[in-house]
N, C-alpha and C. Protein backbone atom coordinates (compact mmCIF):
# COMPACT_ATOMS: atom_id res chain seq x y z
N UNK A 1 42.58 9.03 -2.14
CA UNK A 1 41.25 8.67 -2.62
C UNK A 1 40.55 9.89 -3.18
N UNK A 2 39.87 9.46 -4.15
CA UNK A 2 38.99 10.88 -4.91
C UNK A 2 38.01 11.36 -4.33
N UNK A 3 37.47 12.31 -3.24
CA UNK A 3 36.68 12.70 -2.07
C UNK A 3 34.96 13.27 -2.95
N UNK A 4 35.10 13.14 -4.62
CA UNK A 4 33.83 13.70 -5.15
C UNK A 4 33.94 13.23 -6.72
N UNK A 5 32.60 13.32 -7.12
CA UNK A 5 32.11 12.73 -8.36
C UNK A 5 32.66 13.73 -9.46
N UNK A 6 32.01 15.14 -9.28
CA UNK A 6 32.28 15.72 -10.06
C UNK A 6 33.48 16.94 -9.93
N UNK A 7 34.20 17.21 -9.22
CA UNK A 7 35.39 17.97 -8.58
C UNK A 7 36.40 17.35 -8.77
N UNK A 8 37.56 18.22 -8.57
CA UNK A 8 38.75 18.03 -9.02
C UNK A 8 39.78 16.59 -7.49
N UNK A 9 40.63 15.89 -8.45
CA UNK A 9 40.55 14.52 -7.02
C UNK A 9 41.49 15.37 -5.70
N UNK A 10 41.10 14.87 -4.95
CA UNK A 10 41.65 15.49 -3.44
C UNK A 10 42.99 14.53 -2.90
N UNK A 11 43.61 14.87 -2.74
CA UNK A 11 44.78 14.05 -2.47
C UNK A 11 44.84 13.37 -1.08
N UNK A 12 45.34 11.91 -1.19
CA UNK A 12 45.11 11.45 0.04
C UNK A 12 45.60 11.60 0.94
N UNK A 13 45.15 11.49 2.62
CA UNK A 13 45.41 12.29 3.86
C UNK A 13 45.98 10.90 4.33
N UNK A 14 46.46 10.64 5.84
CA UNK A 14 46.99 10.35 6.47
C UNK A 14 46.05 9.81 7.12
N UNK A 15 46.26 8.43 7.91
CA UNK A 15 44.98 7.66 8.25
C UNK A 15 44.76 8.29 9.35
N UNK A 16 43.12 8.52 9.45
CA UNK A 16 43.54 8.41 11.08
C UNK A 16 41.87 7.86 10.96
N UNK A 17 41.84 7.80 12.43
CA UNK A 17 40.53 7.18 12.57
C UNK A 17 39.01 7.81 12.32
N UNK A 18 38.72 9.13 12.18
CA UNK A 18 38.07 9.90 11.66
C UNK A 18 37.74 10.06 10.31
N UNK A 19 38.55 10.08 9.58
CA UNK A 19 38.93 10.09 8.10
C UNK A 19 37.87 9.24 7.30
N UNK A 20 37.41 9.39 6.34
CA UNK A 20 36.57 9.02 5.93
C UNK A 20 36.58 9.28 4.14
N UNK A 21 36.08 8.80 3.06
CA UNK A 21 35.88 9.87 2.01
C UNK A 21 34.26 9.22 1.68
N UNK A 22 33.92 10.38 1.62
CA UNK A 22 32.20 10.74 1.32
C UNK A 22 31.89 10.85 -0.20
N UNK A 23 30.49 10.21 -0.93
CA UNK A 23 30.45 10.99 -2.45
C UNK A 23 29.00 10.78 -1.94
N UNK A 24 28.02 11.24 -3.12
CA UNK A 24 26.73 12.18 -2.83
C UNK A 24 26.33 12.31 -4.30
N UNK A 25 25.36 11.26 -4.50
CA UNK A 25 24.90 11.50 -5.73
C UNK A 25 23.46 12.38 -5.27
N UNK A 26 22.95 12.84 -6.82
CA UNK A 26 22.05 13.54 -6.92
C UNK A 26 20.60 12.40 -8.11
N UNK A 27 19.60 12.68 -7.66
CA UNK A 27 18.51 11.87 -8.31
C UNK A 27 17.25 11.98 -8.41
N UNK A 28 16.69 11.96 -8.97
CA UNK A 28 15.54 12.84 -9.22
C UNK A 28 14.34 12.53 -8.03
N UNK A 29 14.27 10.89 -7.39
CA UNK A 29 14.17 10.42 -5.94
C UNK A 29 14.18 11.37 -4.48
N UNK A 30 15.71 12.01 -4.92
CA UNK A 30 16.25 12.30 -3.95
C UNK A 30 17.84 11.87 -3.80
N UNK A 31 18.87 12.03 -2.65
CA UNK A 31 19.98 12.08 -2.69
C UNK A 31 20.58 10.86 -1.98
N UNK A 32 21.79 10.39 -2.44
CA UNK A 32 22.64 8.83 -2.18
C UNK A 32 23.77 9.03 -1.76
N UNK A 33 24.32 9.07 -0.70
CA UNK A 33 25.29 9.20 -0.12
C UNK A 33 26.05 7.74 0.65
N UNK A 34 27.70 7.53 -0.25
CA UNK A 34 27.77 6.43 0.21
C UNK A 34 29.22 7.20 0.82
N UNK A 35 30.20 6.33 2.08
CA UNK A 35 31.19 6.82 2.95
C UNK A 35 31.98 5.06 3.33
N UNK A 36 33.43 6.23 3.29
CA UNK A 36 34.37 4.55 3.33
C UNK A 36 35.54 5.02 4.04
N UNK A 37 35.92 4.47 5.33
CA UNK A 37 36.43 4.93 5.83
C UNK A 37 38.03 4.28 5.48
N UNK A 38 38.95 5.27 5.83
CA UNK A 38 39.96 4.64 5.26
C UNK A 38 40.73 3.17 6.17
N UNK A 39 40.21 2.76 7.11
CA UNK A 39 39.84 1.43 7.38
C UNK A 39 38.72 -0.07 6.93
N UNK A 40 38.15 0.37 5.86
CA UNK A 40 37.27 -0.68 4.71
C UNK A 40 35.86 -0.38 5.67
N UNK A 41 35.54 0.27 6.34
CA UNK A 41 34.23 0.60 7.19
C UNK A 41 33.24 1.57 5.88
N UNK A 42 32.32 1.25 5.68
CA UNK A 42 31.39 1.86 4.49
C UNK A 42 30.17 1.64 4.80
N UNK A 43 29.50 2.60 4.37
CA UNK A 43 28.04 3.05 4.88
C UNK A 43 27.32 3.62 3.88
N UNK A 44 25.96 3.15 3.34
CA UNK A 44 25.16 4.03 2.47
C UNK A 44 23.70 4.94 3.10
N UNK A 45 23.51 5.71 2.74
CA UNK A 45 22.58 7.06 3.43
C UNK A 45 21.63 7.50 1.99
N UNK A 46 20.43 7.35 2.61
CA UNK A 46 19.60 7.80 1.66
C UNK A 46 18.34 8.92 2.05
N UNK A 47 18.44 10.31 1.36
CA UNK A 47 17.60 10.83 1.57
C UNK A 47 16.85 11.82 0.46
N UNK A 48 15.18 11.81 1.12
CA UNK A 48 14.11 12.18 0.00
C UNK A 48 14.14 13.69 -0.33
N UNK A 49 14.33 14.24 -1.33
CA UNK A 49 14.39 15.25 -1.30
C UNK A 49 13.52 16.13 -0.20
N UNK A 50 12.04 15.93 0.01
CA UNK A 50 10.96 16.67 0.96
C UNK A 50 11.76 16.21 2.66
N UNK A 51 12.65 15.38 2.57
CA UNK A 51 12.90 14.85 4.15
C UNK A 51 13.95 15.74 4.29
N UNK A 52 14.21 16.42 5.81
CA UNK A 52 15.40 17.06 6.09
C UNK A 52 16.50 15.94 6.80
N UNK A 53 16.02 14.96 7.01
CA UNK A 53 17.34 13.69 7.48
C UNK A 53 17.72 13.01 6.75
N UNK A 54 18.89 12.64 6.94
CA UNK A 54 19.00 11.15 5.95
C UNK A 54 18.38 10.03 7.23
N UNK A 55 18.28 8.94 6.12
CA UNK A 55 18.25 7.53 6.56
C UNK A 55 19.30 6.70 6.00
N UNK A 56 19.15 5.51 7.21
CA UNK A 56 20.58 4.41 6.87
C UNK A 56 19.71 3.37 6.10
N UNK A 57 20.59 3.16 5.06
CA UNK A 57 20.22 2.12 4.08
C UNK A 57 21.33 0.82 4.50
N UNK A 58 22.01 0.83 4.03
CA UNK A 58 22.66 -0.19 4.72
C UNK A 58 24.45 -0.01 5.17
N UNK A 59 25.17 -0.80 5.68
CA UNK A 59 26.64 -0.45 6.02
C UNK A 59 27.48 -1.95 6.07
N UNK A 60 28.76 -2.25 6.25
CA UNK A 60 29.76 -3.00 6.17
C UNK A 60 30.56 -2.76 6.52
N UNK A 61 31.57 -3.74 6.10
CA UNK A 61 33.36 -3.82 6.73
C UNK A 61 33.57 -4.53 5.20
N UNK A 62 34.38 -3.93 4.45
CA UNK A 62 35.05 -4.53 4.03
C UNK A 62 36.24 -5.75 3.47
N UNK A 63 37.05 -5.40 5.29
CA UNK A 63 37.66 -6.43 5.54
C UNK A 63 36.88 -7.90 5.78
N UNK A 64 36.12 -7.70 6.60
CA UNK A 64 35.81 -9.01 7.00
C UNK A 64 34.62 -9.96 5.56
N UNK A 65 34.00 -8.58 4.55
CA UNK A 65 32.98 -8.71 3.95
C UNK A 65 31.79 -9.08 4.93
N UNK A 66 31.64 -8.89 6.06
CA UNK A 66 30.27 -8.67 6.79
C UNK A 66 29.26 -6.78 6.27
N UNK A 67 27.77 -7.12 6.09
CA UNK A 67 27.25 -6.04 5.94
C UNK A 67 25.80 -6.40 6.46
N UNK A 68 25.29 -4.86 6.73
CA UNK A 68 24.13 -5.37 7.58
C UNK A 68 23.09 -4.20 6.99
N UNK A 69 21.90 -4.44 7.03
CA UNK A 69 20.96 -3.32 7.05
C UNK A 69 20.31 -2.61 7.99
N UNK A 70 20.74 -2.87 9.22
CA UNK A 70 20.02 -2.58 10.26
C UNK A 70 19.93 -0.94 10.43
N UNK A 71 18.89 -0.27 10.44
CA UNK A 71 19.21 0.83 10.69
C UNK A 71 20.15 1.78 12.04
N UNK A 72 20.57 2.37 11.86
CA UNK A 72 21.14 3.82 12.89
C UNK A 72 20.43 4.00 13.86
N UNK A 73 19.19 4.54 12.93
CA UNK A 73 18.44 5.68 14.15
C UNK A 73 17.07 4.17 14.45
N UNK A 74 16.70 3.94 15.20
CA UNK A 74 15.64 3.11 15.67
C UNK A 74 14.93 3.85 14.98
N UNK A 75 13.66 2.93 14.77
CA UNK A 75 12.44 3.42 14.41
C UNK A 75 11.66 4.36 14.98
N UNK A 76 12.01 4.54 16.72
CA UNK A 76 11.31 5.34 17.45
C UNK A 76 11.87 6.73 17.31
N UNK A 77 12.86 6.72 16.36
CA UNK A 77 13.61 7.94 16.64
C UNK A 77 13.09 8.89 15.01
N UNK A 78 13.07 7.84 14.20
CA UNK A 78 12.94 7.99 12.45
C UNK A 78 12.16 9.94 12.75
N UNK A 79 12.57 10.33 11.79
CA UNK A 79 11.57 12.24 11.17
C UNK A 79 10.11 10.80 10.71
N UNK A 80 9.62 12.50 11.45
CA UNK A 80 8.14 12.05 10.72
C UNK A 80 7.74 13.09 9.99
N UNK A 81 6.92 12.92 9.11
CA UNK A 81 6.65 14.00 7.93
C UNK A 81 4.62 13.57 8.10
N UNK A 82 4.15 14.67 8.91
CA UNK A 82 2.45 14.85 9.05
C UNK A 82 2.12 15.88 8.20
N UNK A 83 1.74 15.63 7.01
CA UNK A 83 1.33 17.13 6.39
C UNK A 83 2.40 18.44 6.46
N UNK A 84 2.00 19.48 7.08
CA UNK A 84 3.07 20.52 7.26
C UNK A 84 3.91 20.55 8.40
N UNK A 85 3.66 19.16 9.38
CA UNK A 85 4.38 19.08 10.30
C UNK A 85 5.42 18.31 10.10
N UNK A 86 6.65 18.42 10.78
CA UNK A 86 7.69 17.71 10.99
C UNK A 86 8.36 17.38 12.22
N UNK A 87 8.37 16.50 12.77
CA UNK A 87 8.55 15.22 14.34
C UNK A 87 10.19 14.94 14.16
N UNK A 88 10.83 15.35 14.37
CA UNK A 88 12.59 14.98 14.45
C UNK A 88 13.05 14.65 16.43
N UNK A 89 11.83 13.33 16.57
CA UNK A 89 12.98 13.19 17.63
C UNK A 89 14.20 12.88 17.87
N UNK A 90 14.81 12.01 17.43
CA UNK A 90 16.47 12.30 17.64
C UNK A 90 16.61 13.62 18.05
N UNK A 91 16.31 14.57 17.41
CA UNK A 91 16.73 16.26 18.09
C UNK A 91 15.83 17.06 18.60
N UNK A 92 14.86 16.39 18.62
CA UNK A 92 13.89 16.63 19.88
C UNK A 92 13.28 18.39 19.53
N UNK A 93 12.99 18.54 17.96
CA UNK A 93 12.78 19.46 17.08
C UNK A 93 11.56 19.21 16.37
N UNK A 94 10.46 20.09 16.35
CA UNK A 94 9.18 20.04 15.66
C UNK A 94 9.32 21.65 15.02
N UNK A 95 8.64 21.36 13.51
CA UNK A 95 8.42 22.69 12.73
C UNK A 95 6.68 22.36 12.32
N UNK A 96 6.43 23.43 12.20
CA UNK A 96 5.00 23.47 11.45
C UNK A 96 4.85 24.62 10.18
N UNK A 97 4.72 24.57 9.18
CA UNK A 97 5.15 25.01 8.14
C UNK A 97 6.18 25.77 7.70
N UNK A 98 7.09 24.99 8.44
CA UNK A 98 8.60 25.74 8.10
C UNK A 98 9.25 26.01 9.01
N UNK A 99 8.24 26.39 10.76
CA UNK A 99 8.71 27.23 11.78
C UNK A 99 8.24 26.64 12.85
N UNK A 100 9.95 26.93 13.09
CA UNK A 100 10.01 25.87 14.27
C UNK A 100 9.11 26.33 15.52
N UNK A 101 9.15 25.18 16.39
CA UNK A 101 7.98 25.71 17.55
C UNK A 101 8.89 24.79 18.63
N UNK A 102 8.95 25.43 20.13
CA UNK A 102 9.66 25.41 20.88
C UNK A 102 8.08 24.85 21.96
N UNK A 103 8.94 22.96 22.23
CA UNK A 103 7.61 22.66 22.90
C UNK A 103 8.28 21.81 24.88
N UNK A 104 7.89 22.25 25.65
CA UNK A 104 8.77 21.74 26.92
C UNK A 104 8.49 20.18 26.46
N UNK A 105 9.28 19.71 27.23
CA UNK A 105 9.18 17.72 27.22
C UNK A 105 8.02 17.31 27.45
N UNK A 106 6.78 17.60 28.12
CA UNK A 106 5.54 17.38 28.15
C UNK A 106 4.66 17.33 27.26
N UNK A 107 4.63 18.55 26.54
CA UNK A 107 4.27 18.98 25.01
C UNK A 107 4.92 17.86 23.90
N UNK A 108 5.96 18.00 24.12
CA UNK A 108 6.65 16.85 22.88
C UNK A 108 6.70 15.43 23.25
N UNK A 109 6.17 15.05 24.13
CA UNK A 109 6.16 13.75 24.30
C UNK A 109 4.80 13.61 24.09
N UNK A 110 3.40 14.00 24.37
CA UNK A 110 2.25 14.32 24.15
C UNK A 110 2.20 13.84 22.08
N UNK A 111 2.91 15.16 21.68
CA UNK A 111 2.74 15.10 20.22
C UNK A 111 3.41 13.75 19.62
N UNK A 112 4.85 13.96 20.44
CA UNK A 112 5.69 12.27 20.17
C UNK A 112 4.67 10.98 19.72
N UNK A 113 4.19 10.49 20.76
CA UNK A 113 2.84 9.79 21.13
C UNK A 113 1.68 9.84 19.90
N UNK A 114 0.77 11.37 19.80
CA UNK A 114 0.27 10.80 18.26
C UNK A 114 0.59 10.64 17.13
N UNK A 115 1.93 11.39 17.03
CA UNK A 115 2.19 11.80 15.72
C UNK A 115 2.73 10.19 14.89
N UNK A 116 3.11 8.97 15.76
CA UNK A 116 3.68 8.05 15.65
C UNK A 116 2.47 6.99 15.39
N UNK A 117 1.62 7.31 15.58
CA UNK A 117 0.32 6.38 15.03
C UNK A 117 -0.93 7.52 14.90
N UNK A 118 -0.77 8.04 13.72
CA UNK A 118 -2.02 9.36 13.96
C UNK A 118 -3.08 8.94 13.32
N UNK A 119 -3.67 7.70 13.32
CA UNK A 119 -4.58 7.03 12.78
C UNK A 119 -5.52 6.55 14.16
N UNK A 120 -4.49 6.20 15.62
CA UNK A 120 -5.08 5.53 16.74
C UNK A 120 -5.78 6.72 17.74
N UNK A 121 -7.14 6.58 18.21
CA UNK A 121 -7.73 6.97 19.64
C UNK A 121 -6.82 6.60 20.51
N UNK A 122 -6.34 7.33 21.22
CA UNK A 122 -5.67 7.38 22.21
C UNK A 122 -6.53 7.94 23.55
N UNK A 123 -6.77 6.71 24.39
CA UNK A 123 -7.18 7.30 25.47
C UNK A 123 -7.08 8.36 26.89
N UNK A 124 -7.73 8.89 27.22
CA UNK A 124 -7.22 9.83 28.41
C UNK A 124 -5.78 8.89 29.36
N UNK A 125 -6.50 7.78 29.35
CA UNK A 125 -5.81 6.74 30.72
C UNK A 125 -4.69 6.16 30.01
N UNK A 126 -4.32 6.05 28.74
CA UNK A 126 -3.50 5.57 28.27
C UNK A 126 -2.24 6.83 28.25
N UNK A 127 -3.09 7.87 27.77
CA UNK A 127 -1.85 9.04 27.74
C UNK A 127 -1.41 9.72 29.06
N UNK A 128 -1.88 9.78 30.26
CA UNK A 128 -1.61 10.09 30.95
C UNK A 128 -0.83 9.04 32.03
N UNK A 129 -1.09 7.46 31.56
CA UNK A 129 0.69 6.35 31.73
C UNK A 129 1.41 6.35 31.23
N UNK A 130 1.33 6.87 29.75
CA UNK A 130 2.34 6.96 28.85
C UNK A 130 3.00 8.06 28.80
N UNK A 131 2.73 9.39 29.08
CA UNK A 131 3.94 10.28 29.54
C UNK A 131 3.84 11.09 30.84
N UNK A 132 2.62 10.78 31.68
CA UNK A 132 3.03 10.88 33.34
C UNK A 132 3.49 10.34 34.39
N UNK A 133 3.30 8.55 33.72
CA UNK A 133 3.51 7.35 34.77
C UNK A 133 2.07 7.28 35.55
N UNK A 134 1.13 7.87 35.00
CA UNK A 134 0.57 8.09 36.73
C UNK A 134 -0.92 7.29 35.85
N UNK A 135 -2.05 6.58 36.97
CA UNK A 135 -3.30 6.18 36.78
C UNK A 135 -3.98 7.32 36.05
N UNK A 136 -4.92 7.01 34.73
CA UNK A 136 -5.79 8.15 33.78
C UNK A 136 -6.74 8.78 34.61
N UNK A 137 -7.32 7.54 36.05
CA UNK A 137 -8.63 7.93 36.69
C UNK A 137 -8.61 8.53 37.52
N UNK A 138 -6.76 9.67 37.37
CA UNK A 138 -7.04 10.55 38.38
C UNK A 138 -7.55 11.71 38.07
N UNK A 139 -8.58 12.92 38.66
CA UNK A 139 -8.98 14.03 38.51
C UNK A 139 -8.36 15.03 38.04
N UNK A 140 -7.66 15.36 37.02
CA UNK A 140 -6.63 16.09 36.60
C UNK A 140 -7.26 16.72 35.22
N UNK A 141 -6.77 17.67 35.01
CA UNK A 141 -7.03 18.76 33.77
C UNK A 141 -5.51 18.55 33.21
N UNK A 142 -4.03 17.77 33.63
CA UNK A 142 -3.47 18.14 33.20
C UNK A 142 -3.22 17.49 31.52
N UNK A 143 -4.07 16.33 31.09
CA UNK A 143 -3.51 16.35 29.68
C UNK A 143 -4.27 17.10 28.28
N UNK A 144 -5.78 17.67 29.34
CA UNK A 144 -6.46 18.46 28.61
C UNK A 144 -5.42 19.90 28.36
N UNK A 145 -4.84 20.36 29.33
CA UNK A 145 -4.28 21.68 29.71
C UNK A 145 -3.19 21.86 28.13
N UNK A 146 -2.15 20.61 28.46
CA UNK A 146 -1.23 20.47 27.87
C UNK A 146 -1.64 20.16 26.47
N UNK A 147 -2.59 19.34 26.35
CA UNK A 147 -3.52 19.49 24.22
C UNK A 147 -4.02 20.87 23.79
N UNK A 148 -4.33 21.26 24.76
CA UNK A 148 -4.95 22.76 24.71
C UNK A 148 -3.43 23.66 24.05
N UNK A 149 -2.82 23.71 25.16
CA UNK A 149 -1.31 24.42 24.66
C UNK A 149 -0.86 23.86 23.49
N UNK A 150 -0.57 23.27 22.92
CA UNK A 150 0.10 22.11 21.99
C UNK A 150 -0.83 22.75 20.96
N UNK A 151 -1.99 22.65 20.98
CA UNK A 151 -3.26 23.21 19.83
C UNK A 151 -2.80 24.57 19.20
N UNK A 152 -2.43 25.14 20.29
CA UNK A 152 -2.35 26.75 20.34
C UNK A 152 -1.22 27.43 19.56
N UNK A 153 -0.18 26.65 19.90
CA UNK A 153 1.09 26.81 19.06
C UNK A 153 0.93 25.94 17.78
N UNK A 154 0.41 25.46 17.74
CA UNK A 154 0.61 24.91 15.75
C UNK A 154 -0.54 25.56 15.27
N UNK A 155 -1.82 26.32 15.87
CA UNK A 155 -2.91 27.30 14.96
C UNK A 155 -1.92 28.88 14.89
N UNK A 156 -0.59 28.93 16.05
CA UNK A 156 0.01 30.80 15.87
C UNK A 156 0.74 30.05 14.66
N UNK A 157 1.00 28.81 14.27
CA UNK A 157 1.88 28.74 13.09
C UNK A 157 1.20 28.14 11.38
N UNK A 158 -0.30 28.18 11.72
CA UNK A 158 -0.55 28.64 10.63
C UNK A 158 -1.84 26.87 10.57
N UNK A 159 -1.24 25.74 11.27
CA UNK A 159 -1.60 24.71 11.45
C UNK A 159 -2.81 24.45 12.07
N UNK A 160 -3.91 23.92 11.53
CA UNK A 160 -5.25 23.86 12.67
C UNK A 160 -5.78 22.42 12.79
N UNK A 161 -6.13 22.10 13.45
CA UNK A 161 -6.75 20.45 13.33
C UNK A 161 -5.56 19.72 13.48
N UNK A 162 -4.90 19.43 14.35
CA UNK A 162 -3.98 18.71 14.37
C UNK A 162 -3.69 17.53 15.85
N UNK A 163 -3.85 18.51 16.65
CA UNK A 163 -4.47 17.23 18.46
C UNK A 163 -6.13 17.48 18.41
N UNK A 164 -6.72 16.39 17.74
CA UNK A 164 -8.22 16.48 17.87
C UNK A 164 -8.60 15.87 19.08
N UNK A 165 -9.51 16.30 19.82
CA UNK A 165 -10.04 16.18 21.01
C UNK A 165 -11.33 15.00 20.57
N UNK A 166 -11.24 13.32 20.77
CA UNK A 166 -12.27 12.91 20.35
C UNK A 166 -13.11 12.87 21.56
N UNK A 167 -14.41 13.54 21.28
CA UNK A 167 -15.52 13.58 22.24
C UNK A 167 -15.47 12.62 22.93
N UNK A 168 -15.42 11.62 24.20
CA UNK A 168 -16.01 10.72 24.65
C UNK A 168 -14.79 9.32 25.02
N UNK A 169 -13.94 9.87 23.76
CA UNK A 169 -12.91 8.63 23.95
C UNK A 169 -11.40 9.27 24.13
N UNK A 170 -10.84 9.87 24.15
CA UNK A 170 -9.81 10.91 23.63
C UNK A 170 -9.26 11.55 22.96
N UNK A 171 -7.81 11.18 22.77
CA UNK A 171 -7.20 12.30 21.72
C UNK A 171 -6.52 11.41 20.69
N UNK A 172 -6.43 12.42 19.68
CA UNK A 172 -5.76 12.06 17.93
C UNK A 172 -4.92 12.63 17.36
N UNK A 173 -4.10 12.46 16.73
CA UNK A 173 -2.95 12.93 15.73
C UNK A 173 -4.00 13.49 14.34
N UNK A 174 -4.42 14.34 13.94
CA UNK A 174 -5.08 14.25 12.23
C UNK A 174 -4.05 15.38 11.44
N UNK A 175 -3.99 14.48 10.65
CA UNK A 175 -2.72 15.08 9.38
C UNK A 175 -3.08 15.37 8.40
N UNK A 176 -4.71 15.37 7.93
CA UNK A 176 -5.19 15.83 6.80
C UNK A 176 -5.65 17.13 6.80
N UNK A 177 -5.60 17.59 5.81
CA UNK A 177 -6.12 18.86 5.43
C UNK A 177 -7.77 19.48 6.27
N UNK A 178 -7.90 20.20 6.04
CA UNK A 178 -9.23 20.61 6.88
C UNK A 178 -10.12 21.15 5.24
N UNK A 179 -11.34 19.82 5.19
CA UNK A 179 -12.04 20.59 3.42
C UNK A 179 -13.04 21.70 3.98
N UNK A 180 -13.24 22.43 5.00
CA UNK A 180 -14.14 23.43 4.99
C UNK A 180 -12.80 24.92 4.81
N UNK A 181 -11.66 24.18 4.53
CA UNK A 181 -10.51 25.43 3.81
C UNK A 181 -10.28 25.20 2.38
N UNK A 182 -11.73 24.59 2.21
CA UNK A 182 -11.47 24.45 0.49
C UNK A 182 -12.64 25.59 -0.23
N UNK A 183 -12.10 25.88 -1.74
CA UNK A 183 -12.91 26.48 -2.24
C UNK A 183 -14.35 25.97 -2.28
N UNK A 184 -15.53 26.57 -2.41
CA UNK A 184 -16.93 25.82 -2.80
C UNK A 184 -16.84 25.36 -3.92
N UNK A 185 -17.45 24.39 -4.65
CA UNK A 185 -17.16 23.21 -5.79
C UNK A 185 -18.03 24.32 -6.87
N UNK A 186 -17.63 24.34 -7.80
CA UNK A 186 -18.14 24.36 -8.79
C UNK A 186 -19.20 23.47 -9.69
N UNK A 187 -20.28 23.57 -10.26
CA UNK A 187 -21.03 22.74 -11.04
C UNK A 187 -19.98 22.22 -12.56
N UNK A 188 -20.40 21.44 -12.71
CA UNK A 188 -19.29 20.73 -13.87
C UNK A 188 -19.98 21.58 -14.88
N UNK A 189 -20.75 22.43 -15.28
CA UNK A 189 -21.07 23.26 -16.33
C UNK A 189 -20.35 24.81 -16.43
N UNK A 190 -20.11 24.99 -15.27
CA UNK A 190 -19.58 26.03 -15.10
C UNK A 190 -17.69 26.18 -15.00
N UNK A 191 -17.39 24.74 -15.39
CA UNK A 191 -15.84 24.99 -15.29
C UNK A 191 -15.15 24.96 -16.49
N UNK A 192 -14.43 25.88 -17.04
CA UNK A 192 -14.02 26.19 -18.24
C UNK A 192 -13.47 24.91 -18.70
């Protein structure tokens, strides 16, 4: 089988169950990667140029002509892309403009949590069942402690506004830009 689009053809190997041949287009989208195993097993992979994962687009059997779209990675697992942040649970890996940041399981389950709806208030009592097990109405500093830390390491990496503390109700995911890091506006008379 010919193992590439544009390279010279690769001569065929010996079955074994591993074996596979891969091709990999290029697109202005982003990149298409389809794989066929030398048992009629085939799989297509699609990824955005700005994304560092692929995603499963869809896969089959040949033999039987059954194919399915169901994804690989669950949804709970999918990269998330927040502004300059990046959420790769499957590998249980967060970067903030480029650099990576090393967060214990507390920390990343914390961020896990907004980064996956960073639109929702998330309450004290909700986040502290959702990655302590334990009642919100107990006396504890610990999910303030742990937003606090979490804060701290994405402002040494360049990131600010990102676990907002909502006064009164709790905490937030915000993925937008911060406009008091914008230039002052110009009068429309004054812009060339």
């Amino acid at each position: 089988m010919d193992a590439s689009v544009n390279g010279p053809s690769v001569p065929a190997q010996p079955a074994s169950p591993d074996r596979f041949t891969k091709v990999s287009v290029e697109t202005e989208a982003g990149e298409l990667e389809a794989r066929l195993s030398e048992f009629g097993n085939w799989e297509v992979r699609v990824r955005r140029h700005d994304e560092p994962m692929w995603k499963h687009a869809c896969a089959g059997d040949l033999s039987s002509g059954s194919q399915t779209t169901l994804p690989v990675v669950p949804k709970s697992e999918e990269t998330m892309i927040r502004g300059p942040i990046i959420v790769e649970p499957a590998a249980r890996r967060v970067t903030a403009n480029e650099e990576a940041l090393r967060l214990p399981q507390k920390e990343f389950a914390l961020l896990l949590a907004l980064a996956q709806d960073p639109e929702r208030v998330w309450t004290k009592a909700q986040l502290m069942n959702a990655i302590w097990g334990c009642d919100g109405d107990a006396a504890t500093r610990t999910l303030d402690s742990h937003a606090s830390r979490l804060r701290l390491k994405f402002q040494r990496a360049g990131v600010h506004g990102i676990v907002v503390n909502v006064w009164g109700a709790g905490y937030k995911f915000w993925d937008r830009l911060d406009p008091s890091t914008f230039p002052p506006l110009a009068a429309a008379s004054e812009v060339a």
